[in-house]
C-alpha atoms as a PDB file:
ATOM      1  CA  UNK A   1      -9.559  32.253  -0.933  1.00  0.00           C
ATOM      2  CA  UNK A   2      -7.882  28.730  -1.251  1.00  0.00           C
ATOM      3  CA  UNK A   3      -5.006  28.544  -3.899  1.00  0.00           C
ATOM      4  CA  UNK A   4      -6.561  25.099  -5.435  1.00  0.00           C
ATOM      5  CA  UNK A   5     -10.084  23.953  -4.885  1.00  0.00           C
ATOM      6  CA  UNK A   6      -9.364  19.993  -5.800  1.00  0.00           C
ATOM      7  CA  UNK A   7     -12.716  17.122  -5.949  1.00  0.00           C
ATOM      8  CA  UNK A   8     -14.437  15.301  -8.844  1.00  0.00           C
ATOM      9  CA  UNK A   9     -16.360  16.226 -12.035  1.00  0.00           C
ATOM     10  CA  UNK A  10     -19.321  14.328 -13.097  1.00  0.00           C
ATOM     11  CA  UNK A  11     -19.420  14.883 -17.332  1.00  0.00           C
ATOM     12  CA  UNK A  12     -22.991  13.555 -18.669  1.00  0.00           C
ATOM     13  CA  UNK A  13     -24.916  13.486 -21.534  1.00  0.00           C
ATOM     14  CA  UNK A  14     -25.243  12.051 -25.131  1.00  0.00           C
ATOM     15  CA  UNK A  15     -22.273   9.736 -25.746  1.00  0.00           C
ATOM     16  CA  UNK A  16     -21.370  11.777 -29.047  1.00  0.00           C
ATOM     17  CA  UNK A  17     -21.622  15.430 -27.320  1.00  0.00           C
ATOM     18  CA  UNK A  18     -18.832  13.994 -24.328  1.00  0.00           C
ATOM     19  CA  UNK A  19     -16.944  12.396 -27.207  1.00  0.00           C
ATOM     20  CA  UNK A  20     -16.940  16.226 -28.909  1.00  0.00           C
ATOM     21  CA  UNK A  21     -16.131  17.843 -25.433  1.00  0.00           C
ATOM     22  CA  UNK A  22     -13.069  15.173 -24.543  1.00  0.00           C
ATOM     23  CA  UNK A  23     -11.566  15.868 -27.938  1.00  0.00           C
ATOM     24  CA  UNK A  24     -12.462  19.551 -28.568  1.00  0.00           C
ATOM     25  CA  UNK A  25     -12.941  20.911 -24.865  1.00  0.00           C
ATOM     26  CA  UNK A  26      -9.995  19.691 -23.787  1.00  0.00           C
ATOM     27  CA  UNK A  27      -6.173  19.507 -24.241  1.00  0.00           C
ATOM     28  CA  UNK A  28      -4.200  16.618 -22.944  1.00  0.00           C
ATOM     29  CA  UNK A  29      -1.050  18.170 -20.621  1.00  0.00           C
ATOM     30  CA  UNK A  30       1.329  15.039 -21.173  1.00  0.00           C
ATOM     31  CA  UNK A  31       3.732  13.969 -24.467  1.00  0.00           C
ATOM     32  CA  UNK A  32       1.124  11.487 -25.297  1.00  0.00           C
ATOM     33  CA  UNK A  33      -2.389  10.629 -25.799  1.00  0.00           C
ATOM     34  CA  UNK A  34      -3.855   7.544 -27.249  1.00  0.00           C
ATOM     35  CA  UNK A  35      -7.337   7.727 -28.815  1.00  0.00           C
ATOM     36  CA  UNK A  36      -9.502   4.933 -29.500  1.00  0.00           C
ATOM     37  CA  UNK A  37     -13.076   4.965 -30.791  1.00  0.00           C
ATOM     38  CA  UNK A  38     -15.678   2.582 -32.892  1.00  0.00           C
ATOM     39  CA  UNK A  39     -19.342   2.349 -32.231  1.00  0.00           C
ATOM     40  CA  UNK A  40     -18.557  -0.003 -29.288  1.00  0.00           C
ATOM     41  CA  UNK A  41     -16.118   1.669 -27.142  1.00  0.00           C
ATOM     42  CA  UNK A  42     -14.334   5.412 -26.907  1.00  0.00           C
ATOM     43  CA  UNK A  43     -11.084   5.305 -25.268  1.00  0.00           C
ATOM     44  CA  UNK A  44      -9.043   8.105 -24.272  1.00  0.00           C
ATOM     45  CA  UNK A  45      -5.457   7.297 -22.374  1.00  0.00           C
ATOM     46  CA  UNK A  46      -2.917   9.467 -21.142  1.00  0.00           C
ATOM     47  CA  UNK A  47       0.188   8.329 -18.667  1.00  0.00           C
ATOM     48  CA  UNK A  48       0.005  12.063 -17.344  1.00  0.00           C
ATOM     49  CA  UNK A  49      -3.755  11.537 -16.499  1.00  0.00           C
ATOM     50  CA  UNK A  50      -4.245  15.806 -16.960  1.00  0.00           C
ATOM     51  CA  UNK A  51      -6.113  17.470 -19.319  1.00  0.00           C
ATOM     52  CA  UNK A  52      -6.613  21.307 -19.534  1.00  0.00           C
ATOM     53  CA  UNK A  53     -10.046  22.860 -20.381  1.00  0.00           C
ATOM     54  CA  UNK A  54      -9.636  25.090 -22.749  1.00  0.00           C
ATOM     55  CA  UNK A  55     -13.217  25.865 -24.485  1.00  0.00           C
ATOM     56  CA  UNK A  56     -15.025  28.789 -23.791  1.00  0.00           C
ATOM     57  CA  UNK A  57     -17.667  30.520 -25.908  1.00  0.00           C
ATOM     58  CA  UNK A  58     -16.882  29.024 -29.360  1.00  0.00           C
ATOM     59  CA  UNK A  59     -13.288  30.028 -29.128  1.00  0.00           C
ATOM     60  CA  UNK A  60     -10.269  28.312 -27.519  1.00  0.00           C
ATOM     61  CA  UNK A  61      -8.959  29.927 -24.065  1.00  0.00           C
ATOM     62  CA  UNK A  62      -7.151  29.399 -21.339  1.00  0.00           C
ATOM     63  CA  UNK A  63      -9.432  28.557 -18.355  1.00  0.00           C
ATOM     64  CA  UNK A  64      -8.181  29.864 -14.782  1.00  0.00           C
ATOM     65  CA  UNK A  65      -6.173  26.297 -15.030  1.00  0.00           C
ATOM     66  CA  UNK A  66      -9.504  24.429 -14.737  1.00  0.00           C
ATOM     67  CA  UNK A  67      -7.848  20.638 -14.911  1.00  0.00           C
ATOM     68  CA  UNK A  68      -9.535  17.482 -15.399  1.00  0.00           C
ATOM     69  CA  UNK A  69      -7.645  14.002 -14.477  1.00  0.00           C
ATOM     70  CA  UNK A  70      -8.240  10.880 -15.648  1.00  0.00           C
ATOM     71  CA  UNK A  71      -5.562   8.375 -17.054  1.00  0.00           C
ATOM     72  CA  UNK A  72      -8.012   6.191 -18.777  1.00  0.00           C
ATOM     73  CA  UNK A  73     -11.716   7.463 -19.769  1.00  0.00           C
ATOM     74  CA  UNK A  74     -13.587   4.924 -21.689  1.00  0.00           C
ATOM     75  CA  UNK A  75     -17.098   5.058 -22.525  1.00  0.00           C
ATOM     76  CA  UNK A  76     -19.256   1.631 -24.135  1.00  0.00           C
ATOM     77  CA  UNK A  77     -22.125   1.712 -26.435  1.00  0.00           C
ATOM     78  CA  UNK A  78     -24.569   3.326 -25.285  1.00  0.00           C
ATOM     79  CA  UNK A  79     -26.505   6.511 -26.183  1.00  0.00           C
ATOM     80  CA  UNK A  80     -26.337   8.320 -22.425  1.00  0.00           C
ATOM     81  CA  UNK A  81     -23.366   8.225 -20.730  1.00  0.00           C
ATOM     82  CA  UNK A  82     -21.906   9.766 -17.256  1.00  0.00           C
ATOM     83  CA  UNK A  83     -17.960  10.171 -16.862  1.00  0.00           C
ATOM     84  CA  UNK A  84     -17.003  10.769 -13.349  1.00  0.00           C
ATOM     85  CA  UNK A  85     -13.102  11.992 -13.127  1.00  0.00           C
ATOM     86  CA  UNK A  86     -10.424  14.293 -11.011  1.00  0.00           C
ATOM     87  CA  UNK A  87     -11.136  17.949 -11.132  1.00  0.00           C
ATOM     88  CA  UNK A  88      -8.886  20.700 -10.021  1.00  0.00           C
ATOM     89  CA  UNK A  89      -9.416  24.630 -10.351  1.00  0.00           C
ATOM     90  CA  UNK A  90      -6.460  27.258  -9.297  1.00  0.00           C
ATOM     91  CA  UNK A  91      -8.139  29.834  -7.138  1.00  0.00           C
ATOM     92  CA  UNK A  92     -11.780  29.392  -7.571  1.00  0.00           C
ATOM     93  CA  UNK A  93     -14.216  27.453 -10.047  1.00  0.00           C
ATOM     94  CA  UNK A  94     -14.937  29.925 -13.314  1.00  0.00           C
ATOM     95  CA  UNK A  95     -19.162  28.977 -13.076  1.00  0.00           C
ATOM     96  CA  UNK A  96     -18.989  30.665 -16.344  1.00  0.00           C
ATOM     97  CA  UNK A  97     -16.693  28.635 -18.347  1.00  0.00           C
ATOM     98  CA  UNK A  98     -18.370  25.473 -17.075  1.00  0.00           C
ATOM     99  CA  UNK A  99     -21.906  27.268 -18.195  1.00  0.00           C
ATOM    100  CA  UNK A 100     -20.707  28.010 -21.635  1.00  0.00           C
ATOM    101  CA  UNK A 101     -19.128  24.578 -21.797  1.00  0.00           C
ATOM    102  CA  UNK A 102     -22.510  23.034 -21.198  1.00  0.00           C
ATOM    103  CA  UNK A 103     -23.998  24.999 -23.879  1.00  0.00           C
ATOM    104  CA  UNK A 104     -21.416  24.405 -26.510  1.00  0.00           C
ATOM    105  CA  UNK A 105     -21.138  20.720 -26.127  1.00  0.00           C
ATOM    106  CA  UNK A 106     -24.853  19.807 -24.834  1.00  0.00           C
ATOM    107  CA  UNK A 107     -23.330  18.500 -21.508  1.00  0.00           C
ATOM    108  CA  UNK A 108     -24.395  18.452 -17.572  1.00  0.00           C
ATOM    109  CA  UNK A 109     -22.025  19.291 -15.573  1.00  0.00           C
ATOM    110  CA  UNK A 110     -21.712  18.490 -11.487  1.00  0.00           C
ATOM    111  CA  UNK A 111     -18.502  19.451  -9.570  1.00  0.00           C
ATOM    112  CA  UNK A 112     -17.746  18.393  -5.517  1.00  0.00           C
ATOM    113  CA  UNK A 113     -14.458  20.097  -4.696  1.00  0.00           C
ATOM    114  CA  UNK A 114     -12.968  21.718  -1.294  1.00  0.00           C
ATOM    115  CA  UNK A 115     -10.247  23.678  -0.719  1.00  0.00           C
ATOM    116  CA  UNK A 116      -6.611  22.780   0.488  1.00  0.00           C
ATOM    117  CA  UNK A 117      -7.486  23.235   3.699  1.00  0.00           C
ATOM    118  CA  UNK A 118     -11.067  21.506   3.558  1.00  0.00           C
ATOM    119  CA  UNK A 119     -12.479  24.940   5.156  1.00  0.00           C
ATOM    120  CA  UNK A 120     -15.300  25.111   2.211  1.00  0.00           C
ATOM    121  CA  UNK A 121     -16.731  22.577   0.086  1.00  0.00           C
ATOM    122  CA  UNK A 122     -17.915  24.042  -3.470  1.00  0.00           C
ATOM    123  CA  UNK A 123     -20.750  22.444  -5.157  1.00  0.00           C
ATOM    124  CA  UNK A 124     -21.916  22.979  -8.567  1.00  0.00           C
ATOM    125  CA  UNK A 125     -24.634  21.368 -10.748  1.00  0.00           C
ATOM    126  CA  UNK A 126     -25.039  22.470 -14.597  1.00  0.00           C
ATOM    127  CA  UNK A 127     -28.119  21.273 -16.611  1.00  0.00           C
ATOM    128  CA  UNK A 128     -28.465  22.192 -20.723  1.00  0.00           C
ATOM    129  CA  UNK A 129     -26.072  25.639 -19.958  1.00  0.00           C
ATOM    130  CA  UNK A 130     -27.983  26.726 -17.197  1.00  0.00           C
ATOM    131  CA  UNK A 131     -26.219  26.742 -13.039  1.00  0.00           C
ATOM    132  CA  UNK A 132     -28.672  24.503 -11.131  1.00  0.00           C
ATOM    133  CA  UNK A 133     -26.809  25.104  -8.135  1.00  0.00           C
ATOM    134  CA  UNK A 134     -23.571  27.503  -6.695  1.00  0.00           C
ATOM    135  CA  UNK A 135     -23.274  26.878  -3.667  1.00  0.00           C
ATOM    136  CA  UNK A 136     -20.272  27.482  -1.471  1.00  0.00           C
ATOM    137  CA  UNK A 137     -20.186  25.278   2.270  1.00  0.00           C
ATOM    138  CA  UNK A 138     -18.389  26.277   4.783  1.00  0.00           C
ATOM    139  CA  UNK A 139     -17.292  23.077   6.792  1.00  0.00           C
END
């Protein structure tokens, strides 16, 4: 088992329900954060570009250092939106937390990440709280 599991995170849905998840779902791991939003344009900045999920089940937890990175995530306008970002996971990817996640916050989650070595490639696809698709590659 690889000691990080690094790769990107697709984040899609209703622009209010990501909005919800990047402010509630998530804590920002530098000093500062600067958040911007109208019914134009969300704007979420950090210099330290790492965020912490932290969500699980209706209550805040710790999640197996789950990390998303992004220094700048900005969404316009409109009603559907799709956030692509860094991901990181120590150890493994917690299916679970992602699956409750979804639930909570009426997101679809996808995930690409490998492992240090690039031995596996882990693939993940969450639809309305439910896993579309686990599955582990060996490369």
């Amino acid at each position: 088992m690889a000691d990080w599991v690094k790769g990107n995170i697709q984040l899609s849905g209703k622009r209010s329900n990501l909005i919800q998840f990047l402010l509630n779902g998530l804590i920002p791991l530098g000093n500062s954060i600067e958040i911007r939003n109208s019914n134009s344009k969300f704007e979420m900045k950090t210099p330290d570009s790492d965020y912490l999920f932290v969500y699980s089940n209706g209550h805040f937890v710790y999640s197996n250092r789950h990390y998303l990175s992004s220094d700048n995530i900005t969404m316009d306008h409109q009603k559907s939106q799709k956030l692509e970002c860094g991901f990181s996971a120590a150890y493994e990817i917690d299916t679970q937390l992602l699956e409750s996640i979804s639930k909570t916050f009426s997101i679809d989650i996808e995930i690409w990440a490998k492992d240090e070595n690039g031995d596996y490639l882990h693939k993940i696809n969450i639809v309305s709280g439910e896993i579309i698709q686990d599955d582990l590659i060996l490369t």
